[in-house]
Protein backbone atom coordinates (compact mmCIF):
# COMPACT_ATOMS: atom_id res chain seq x y z
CA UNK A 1 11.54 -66.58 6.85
CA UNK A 2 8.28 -65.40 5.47
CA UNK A 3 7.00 -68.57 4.51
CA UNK A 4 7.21 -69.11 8.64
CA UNK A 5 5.43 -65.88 9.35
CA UNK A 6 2.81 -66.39 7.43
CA UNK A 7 0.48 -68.85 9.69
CA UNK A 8 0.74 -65.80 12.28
CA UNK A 9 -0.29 -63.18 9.69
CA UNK A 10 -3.48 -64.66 9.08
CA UNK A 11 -5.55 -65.21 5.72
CA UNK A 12 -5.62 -61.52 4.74
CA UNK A 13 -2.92 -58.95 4.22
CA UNK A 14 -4.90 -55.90 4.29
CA UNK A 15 -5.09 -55.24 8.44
CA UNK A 16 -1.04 -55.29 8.21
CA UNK A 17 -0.89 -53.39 5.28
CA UNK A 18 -2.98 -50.56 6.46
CA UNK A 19 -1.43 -50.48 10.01
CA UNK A 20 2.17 -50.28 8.26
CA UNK A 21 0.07 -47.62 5.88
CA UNK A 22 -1.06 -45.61 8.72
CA UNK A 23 2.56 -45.67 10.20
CA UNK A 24 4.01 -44.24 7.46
CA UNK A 25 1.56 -41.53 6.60
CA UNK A 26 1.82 -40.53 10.77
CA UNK A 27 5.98 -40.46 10.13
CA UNK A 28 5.89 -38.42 7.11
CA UNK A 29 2.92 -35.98 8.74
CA UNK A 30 5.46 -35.71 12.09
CA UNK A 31 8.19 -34.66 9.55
CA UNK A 32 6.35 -32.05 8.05
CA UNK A 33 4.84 -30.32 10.94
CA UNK A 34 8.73 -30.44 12.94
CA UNK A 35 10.79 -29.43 9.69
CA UNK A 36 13.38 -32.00 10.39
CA UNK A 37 13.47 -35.88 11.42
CA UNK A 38 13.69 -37.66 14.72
CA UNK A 39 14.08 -40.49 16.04
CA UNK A 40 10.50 -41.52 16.26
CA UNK A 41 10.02 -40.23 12.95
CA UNK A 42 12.63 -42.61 11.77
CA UNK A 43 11.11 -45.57 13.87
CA UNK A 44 7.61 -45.30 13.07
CA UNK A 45 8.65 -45.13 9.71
CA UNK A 46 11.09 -48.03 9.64
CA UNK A 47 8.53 -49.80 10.88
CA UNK A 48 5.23 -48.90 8.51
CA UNK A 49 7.82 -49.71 5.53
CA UNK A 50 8.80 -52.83 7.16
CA UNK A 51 4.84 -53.75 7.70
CA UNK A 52 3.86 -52.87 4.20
CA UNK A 53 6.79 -55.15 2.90
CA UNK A 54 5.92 -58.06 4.88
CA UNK A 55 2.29 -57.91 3.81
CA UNK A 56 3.34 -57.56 -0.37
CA UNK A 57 5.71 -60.70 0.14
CA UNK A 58 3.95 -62.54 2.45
CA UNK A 59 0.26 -62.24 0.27
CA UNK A 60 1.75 -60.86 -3.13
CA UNK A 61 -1.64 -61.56 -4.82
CA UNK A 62 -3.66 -60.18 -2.26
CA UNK A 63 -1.63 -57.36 -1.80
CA UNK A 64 -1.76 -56.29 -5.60
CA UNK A 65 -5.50 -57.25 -5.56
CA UNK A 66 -5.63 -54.32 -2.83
CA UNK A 67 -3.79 -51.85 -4.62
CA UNK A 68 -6.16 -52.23 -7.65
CA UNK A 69 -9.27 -52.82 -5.83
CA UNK A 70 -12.22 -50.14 -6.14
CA UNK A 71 -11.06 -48.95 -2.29
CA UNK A 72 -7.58 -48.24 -3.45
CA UNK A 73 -8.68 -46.34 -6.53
CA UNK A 74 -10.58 -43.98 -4.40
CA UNK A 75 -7.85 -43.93 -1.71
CA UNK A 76 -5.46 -43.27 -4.51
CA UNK A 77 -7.25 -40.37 -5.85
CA UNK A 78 -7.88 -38.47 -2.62
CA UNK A 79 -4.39 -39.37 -1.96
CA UNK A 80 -3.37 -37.69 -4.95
CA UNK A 81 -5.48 -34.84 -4.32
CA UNK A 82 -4.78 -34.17 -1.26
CA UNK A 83 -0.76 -34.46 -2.57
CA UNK A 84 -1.59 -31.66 -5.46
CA UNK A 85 -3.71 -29.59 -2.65
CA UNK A 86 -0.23 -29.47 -0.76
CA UNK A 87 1.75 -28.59 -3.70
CA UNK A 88 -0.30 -25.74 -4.36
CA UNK A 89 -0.12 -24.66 -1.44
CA UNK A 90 3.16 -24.69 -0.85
CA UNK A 91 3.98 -23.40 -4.05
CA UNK A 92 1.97 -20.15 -3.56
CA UNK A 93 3.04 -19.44 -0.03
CA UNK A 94 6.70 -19.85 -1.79
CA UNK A 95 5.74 -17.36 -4.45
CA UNK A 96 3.40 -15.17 -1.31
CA UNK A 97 7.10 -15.13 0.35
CA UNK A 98 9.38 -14.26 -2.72
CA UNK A 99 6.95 -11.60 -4.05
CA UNK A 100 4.94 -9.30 -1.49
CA UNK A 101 1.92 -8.35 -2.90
CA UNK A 102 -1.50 -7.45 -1.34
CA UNK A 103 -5.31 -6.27 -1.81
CA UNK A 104 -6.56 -3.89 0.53
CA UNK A 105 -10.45 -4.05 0.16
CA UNK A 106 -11.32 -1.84 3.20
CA UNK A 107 -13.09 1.33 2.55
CA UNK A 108 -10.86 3.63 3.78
CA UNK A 109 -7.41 2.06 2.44
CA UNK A 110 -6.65 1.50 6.52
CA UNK A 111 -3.95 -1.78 5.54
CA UNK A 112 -2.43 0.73 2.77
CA UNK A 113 1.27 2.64 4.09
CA UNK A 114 -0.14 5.97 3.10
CA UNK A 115 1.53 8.18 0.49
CA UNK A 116 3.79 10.50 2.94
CA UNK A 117 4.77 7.46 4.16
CA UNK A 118 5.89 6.07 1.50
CA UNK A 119 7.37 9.06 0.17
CA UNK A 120 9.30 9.40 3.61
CA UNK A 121 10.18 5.55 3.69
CA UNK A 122 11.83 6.10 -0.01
CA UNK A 123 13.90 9.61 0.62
CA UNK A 124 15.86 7.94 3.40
CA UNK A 125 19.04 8.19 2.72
CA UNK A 126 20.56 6.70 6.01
CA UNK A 127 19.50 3.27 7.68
CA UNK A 128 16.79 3.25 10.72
CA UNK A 129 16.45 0.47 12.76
CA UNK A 130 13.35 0.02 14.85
CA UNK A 131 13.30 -1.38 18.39
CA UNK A 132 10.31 -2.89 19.45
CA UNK A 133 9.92 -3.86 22.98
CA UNK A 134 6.71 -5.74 23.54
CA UNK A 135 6.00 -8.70 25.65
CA UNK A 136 4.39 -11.95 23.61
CA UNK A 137 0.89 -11.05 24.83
CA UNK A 138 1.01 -7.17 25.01
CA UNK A 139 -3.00 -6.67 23.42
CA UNK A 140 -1.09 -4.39 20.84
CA UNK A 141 2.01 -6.63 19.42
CA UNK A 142 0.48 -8.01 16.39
CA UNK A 143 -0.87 -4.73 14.99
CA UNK A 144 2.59 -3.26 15.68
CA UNK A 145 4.26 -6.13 14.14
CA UNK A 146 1.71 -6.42 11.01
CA UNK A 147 2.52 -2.63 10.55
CA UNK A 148 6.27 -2.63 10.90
CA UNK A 149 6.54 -5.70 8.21
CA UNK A 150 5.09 -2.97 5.93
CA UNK A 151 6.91 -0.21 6.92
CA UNK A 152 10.11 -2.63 6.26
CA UNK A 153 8.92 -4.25 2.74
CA UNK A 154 8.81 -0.73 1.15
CA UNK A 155 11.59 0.81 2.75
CA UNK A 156 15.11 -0.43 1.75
CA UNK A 157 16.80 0.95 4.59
CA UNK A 158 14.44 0.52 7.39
CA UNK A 159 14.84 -2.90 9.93
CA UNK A 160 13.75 -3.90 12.94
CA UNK A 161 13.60 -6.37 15.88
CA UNK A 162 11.56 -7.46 18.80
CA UNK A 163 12.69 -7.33 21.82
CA UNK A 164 11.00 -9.12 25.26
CA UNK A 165 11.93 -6.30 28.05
CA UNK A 166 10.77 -8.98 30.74
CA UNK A 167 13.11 -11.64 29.42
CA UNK A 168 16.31 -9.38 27.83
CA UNK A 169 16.35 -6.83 30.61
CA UNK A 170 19.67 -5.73 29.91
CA UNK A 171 19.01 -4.17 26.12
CA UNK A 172 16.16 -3.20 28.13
CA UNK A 173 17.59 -0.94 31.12
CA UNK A 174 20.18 0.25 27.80
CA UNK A 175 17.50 1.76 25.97
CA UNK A 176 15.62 2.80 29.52
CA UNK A 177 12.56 1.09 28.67
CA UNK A 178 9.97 1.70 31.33
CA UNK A 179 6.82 0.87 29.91
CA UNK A 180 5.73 -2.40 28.21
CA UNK A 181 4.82 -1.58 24.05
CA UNK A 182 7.88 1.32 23.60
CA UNK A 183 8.79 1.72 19.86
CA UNK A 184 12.54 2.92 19.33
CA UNK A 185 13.64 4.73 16.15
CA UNK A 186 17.41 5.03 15.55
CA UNK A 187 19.60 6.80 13.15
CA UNK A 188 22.89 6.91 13.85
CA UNK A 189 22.78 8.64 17.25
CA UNK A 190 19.49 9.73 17.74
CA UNK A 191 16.51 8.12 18.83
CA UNK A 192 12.77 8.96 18.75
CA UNK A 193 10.30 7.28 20.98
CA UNK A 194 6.93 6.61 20.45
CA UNK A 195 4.25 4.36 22.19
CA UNK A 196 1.39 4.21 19.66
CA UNK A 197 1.32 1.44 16.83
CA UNK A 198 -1.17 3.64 14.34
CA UNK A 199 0.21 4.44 11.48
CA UNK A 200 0.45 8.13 12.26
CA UNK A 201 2.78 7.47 15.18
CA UNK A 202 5.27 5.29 13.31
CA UNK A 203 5.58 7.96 10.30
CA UNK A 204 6.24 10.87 12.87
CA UNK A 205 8.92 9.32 15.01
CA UNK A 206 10.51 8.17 11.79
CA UNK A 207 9.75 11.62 10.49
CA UNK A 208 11.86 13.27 13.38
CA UNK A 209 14.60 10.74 13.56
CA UNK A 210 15.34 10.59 9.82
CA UNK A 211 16.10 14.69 9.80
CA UNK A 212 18.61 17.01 11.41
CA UNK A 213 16.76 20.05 11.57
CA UNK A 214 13.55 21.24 12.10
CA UNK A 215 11.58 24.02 10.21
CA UNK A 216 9.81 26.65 12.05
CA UNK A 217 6.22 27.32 10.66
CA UNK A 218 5.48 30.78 12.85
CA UNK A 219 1.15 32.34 13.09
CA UNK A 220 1.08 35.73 13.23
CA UNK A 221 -0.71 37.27 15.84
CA UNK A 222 -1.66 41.06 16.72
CA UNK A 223 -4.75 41.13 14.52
CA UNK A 224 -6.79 38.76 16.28
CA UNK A 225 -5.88 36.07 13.49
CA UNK A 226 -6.70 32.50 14.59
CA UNK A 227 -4.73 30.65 17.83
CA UNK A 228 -2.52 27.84 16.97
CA UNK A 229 -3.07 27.33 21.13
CA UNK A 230 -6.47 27.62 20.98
CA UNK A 231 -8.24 24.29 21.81
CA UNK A 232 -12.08 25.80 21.26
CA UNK A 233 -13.89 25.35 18.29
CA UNK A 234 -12.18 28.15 16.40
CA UNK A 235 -8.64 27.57 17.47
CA UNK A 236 -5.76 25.82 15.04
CA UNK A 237 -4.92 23.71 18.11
CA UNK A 238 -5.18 20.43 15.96
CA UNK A 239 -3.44 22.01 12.94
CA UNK A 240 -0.55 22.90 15.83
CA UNK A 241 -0.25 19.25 16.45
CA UNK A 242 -0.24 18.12 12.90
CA UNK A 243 2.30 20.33 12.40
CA UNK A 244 4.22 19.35 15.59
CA UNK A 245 3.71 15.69 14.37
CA UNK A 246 5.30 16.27 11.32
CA UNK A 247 8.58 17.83 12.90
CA UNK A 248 8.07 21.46 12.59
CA UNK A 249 8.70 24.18 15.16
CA UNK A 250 5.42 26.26 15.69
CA UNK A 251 5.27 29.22 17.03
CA UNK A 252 3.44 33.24 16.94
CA UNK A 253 5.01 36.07 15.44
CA UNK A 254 3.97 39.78 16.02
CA UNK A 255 5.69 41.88 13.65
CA UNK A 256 5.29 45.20 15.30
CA UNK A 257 7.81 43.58 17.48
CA UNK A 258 9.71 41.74 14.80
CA UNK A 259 12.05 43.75 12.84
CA UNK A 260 13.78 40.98 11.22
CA UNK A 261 12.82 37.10 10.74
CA UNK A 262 13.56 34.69 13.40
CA UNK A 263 16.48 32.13 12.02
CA UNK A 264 14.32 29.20 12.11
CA UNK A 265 11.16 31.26 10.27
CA UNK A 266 10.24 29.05 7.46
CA UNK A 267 6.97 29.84 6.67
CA UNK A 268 4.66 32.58 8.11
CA UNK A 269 0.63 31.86 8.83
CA UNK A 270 -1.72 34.50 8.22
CA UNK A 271 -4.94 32.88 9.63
CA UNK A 272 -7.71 35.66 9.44
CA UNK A 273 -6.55 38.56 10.49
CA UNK A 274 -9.54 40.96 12.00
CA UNK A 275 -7.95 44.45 12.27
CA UNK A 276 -5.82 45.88 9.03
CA UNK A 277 -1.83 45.47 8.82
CA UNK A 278 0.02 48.80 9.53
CA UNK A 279 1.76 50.09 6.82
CA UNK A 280 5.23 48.82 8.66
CA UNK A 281 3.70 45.16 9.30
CA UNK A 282 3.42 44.87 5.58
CA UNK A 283 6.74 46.65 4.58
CA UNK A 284 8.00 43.77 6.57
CA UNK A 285 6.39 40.84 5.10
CA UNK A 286 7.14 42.24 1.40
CA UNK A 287 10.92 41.87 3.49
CA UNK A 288 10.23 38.98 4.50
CA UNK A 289 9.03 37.38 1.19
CA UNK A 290 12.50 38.95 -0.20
CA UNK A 291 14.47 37.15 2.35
CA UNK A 292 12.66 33.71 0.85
CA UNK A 293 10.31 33.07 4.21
CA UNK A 294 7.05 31.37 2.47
CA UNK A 295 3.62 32.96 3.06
CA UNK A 296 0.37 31.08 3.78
CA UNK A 297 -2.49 33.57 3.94
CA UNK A 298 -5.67 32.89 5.14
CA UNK A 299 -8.49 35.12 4.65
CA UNK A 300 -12.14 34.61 5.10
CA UNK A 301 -15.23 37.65 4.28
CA UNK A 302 -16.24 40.15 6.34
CA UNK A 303 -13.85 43.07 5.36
CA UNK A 304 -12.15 44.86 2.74
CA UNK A 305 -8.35 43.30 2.10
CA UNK A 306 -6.89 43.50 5.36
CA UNK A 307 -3.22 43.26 3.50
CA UNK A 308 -4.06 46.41 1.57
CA UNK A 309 -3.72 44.75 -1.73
CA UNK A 310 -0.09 43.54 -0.75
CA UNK A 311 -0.81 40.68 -2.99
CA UNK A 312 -1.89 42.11 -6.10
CA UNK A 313 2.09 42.90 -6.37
CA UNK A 314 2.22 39.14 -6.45
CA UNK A 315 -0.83 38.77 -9.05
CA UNK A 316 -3.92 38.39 -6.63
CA UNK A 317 -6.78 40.58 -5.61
CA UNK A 318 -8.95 39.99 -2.08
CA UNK A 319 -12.14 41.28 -3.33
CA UNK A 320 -15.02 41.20 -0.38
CA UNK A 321 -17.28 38.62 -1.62
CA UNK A 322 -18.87 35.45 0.11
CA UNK A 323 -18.87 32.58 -2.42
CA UNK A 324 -22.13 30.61 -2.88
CA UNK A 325 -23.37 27.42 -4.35
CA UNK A 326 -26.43 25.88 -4.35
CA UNK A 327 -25.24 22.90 -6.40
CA UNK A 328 -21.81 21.60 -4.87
CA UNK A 329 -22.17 22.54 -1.40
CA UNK A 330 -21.62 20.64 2.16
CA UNK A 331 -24.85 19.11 2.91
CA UNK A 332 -27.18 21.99 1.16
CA UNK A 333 -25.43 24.47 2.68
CA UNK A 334 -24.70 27.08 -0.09
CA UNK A 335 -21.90 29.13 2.11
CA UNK A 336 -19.95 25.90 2.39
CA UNK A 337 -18.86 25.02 -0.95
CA UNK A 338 -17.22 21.74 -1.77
CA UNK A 339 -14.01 21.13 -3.94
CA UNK A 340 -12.94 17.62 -5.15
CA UNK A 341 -11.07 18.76 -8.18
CA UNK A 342 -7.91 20.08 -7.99
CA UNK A 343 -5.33 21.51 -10.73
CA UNK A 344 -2.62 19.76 -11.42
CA UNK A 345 0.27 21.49 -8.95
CA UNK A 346 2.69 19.81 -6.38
CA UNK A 347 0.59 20.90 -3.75
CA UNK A 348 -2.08 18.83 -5.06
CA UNK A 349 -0.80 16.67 -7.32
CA UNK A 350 -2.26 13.44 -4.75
CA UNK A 351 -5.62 14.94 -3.63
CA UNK A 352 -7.52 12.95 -6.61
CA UNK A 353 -10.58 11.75 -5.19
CA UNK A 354 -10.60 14.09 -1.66
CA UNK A 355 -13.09 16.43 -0.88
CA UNK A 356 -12.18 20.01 0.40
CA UNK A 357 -14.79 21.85 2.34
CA UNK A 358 -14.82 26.08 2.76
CA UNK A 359 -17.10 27.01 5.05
CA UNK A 360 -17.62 30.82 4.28
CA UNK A 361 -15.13 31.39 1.50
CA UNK A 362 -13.85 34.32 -0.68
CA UNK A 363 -12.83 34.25 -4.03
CA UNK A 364 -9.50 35.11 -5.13
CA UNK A 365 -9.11 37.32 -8.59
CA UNK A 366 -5.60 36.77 -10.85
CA UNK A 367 -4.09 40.40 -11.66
CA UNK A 368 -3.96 41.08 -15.41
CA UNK A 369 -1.43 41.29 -16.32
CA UNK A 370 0.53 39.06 -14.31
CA UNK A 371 3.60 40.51 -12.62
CA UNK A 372 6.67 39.21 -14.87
CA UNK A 373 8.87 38.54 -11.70
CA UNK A 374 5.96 35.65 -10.32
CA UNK A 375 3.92 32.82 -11.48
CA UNK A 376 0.25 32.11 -10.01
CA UNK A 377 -1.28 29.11 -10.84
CA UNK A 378 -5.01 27.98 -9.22
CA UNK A 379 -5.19 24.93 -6.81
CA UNK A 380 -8.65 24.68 -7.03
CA UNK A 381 -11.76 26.01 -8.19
CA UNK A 382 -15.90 26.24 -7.13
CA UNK A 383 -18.23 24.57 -9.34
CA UNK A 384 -19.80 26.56 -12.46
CA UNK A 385 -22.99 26.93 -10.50
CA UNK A 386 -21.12 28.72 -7.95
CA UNK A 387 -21.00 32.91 -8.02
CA UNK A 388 -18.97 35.71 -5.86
CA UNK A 389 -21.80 37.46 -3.83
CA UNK A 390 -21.14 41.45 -3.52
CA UNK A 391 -24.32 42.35 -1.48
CA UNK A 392 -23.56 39.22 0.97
CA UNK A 393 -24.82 41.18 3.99
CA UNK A 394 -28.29 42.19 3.25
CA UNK A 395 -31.51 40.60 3.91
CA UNK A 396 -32.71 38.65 0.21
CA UNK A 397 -29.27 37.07 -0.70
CA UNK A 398 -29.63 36.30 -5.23
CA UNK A 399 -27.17 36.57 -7.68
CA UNK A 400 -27.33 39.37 -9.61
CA UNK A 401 -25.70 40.78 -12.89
CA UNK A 402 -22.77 42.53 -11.09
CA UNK A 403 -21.62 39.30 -9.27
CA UNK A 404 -19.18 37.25 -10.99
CA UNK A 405 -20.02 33.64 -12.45
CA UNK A 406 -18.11 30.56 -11.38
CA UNK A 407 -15.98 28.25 -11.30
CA UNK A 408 -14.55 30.67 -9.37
CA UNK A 409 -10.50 30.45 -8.03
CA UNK A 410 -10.64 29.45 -4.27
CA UNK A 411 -6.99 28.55 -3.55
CA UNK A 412 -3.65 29.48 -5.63
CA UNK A 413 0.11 29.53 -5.27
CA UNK A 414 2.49 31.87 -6.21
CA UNK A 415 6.15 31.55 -6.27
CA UNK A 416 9.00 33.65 -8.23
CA UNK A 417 9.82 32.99 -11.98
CA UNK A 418 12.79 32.63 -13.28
CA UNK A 419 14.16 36.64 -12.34
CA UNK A 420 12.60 35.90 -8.94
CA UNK A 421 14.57 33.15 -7.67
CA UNK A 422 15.58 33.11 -4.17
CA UNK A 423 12.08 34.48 -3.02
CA UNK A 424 9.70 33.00 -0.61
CA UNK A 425 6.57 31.63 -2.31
CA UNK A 426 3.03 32.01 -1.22
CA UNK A 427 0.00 30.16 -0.98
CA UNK A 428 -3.27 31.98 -0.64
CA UNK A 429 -6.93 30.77 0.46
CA UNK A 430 -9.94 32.52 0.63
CA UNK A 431 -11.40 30.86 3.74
CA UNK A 432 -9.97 29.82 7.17
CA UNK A 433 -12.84 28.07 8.63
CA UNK A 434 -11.88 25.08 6.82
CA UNK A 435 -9.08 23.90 9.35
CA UNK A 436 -10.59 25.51 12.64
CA UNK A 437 -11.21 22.76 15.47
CA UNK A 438 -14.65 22.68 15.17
CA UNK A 439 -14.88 21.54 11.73
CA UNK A 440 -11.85 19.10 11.97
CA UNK A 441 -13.64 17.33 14.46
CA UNK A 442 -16.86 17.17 13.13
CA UNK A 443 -15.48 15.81 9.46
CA UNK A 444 -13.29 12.81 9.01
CA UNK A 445 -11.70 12.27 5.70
CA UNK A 446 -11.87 15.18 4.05
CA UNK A 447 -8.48 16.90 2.38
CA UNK A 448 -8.87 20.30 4.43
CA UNK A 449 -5.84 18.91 6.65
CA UNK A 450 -3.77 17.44 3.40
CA UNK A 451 -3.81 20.78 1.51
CA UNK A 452 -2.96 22.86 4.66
CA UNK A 453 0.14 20.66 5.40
CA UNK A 454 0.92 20.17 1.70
CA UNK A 455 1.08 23.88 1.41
CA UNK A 456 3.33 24.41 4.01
CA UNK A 457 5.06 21.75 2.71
CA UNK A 458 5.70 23.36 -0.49
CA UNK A 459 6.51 26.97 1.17
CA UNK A 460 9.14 25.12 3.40
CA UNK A 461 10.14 22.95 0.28
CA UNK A 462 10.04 19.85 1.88
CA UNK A 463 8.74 17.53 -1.36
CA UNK A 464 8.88 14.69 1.12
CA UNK A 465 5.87 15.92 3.50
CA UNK A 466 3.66 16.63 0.20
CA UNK A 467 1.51 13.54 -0.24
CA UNK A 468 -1.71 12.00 1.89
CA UNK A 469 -1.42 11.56 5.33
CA UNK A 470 -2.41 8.40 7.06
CA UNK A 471 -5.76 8.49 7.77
CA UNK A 472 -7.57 7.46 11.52
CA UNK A 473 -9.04 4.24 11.43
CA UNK A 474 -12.62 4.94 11.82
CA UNK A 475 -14.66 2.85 14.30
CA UNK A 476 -17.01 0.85 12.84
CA UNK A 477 -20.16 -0.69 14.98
CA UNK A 478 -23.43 -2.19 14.14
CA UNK A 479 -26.65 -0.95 16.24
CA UNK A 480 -29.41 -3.60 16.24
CA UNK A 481 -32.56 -2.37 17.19
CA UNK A 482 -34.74 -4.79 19.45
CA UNK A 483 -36.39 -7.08 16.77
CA UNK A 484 -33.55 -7.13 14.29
CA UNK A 485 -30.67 -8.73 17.35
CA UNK A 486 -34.36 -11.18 18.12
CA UNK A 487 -34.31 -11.99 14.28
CA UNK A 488 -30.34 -12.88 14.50
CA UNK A 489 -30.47 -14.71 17.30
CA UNK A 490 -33.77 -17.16 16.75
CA UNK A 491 -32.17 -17.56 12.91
CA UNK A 492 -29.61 -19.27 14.20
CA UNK A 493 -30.80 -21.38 16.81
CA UNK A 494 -34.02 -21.92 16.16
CA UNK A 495 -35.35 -21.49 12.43
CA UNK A 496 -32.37 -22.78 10.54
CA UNK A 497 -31.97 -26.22 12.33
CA UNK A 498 -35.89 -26.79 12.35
CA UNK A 499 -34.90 -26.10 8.05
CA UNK A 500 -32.34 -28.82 8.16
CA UNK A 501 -34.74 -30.99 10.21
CA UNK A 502 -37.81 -30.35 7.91
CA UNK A 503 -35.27 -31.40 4.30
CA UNK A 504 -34.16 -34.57 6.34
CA UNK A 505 -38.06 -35.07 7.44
CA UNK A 506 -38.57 -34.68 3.77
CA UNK A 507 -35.98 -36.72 2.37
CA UNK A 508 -37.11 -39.94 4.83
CA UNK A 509 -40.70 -39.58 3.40
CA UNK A 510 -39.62 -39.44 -0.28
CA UNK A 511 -37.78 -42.70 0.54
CA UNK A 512 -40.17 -44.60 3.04
């Protein structure tokens, strides 16, 4: 049979032998890319086997010659590269699948699950499933789905699926889906809906859905203390909503009209009061902090202690001082000190590295001795360059021998010892600037926000909601001027190929 075929296959092998080649290597390729074999698979390779058989009987000599000619060597080495190049590859996308591990390089962490998250994703003790109804080219479906996968790799019982609402309208009309890019949170019989895909919008709904009550975090007003409603630039309106956010109930307490604490009172603001507390008003809190409602005082210069020394009982003193530092201060302002060192506390414990500023601060002063009933322990502390200015209000501002040296206590918390338990504890700042609107929308990543909420975190003694808070991805843009976007734009059309033409101009001349 071949000895007939071989007039017809003419005097070389190698044009059969590389069609039957070519065959083969197009079978195997179509195998790879489909995952599993078909009929033309199985033809076209039938055939390139059948082709490179015919050509090794038919020209056996010729055919050998060709696999050990100088051609096949090379052939056979890229071939074998290129095998080896595949095998790597595969075997690190199998290892890539098996083990999830990643490098976030970006400045600001913004591809990292934050640490409340994290924290939240590892204290559920129920499974969540997430809903995700997004159409295949909704503009946001790929950050929500890059952002979930995380959200499901660290948390063991969190799942989820995607859902088309224009092609499955019946889950669709169950959930009441009216908008294309709805996120659904489920626990058992509750749901939480949310239709942002930033981290800070997953966290919350999963937040709300994962607990069964809320915890009421209650400003008290009557003293012209700052306005958790307030949207101007010395309201707590955005505090408000990180609190809101984070599922607490927030509300404003006057206690000349509040005899006894609200059921759902958790913790109790005192953001800068203006006028004094009546004697009643403090025989309440000091009934209050008996009953075990936390205390988060707030209280910038400008007059003596408007709690009348209420919490020297605790261990602190409110002396009137303005704190100043020339050295570690916001931009050279020495009334705005900055803190980026923290003592080691719970309230702290993951502010390593963030930067606290106190626009028009206070120092606090620890009661000697300390009460036996409570512990105070300092959060943070000013610089050593820092001092406590008495004589703040006159015209030459220097430090003199009666004002106290630094570092100087800024922030502390106090909670009962042993004989205490069952008390509220109490977190006390000298400053309450540093979470007004105006300068949380001026800074961006700074921990003003982190140690507010990881205070009232610890009053309300929620561990879970003490950590770092996912952080806004901040916009990044490049401004060319004039010359510089000219520079870009003739470099790459104009002065780099007239480069590659002057080596090749270059290159002919050497070798004319």
């Amino acid at each position: 049979m071949i000895e007939r075929l071989k007039p017809y296959l003419g005097a070389s092998c190698a044009p059969i032998a590389l069609i039957g080649a070519a065959a083969l290597l197009i079978a195997l390729s179509g195998l790879l890319v489909l995952g599993t074999p078909a009929l033309w698979i199985e033809v076209l390779g039938g055939i390139g086997l059948a082709l490179l058989a015919l050509a090794a009987l038919a020209r056996p000599s010729q055919f050998l010659a060709l696999l050990s000619g100088r051609q096949a060597r090379y052939g056979g080495n890229a071939a074998l590269m290129t095998i080896a190049l595949v095998a790597i590859l595969g075997f690190t996308n199998y290892i890539g699948n098996r083990y999830h591990w990643r490098w976030d390089v970006t400045e600001d962490q913004q591809f990292s699950l934050s640490e409340q998250t994290l924290s939240i994703l590892n204290s559920l003790e129920e499974p969540v499933h997430v809903t995700l109804f997004f159409t295949p080219l909704h503009y946001n479906r790929q950050q929500a789905e890059d952002l979930i996968q995380e959200y499901a790799l660290r948390g063991q019982n969190l799942d989820y699926t995607f859902v088309d609402p224009d092609l499955d309208r019946r889950t669709a009309l169950e959930y009441q889906i009216a908008r294309d890019g709805t996120i659904v949170f489920e626990r058992g019989d509750r749901r939480e809906l949310t239709f942002g895909v930033q981290e800070q919008d997953l966290t919350s709904a999963l937040l709300k859905v994962s607990r069964d009550e809320k915890r009421g975090v209650f400003f008290l007003t009557g003293h012209q203390e700052r306005d958790p409603l307030d949207h101007d630039q010395l309201g707590y309106s955005l505090i408000r909503q990180f609190l809101e956010s984070e599922n607490y109930v927030v509300d404003t307490l006057n206690l000349a009209a509040t005899a006894t604490p609200p059921p759902e009172l958790d913790v109790l603001v005192i953001a800068g009061p203006q006028q004094p507390l009546s004697a009643d008003e403090l025989a309440r809190l000091r009934t209050f902090v008996e009953q075990g409602v936390g205390l988060l005082v707030l209280i910038e210069p400008g007059m003596e202690d408007p709690l009348d020394g209420l919490l020297r009982d605790y261990g602190l003193e409110l002396p009137d001082t303005l704190i100043l530092d020339p050295i570690r201060s916001f931009f050279g302002d020495i009334t705005a000190p900055l803190v980026d060192r923290y003592e080691f506390h719970q309230i702290t414990k993951d502010m390593s590295g963030l930067t606290s500023v106190f626009p028009l601060a206070r120092d606090l002063r620890l009661v000697e001795p300390a009460p036996e009933e409570w512990r105070v322990q300092v959060l943070a502390f000013t610089s050593e360059n820092a001092w406590a200015e008495t004589d703040y209000r006159g015209e030459q501002v220097g430090r003199s021998a009666d004002d106290l040296g630094g570092p100087l206590p800024i922030a502390a918390a106090i909670e009962p010892s042993d004989s205490g338990a069952g008390r509220g504890r109490m977190v006390v700042i000298g400053n309450v600037s540093f979470c007004e609107n105006g300068l949380l929308n001026q800074l961006r990543g700074i921990g003003n926000v982190d140690l507010f909420m990881n205070a009232v975190g610890w009053l309300a003694e929620d561990d879970a909601l003490i950590s770092i808070r996912p952080t806004t991805p901040l916009p990044r843009q490049v401004i060319l001027t004039p010359p510089q976007a000219r520079a870009i734009i003739y470099t790459n059309i104009l002065f780099v190929p007239l480069l590659v033409l002057l080596a090749g101009g270059v290159v002919w001349w050497r070798r004319r």
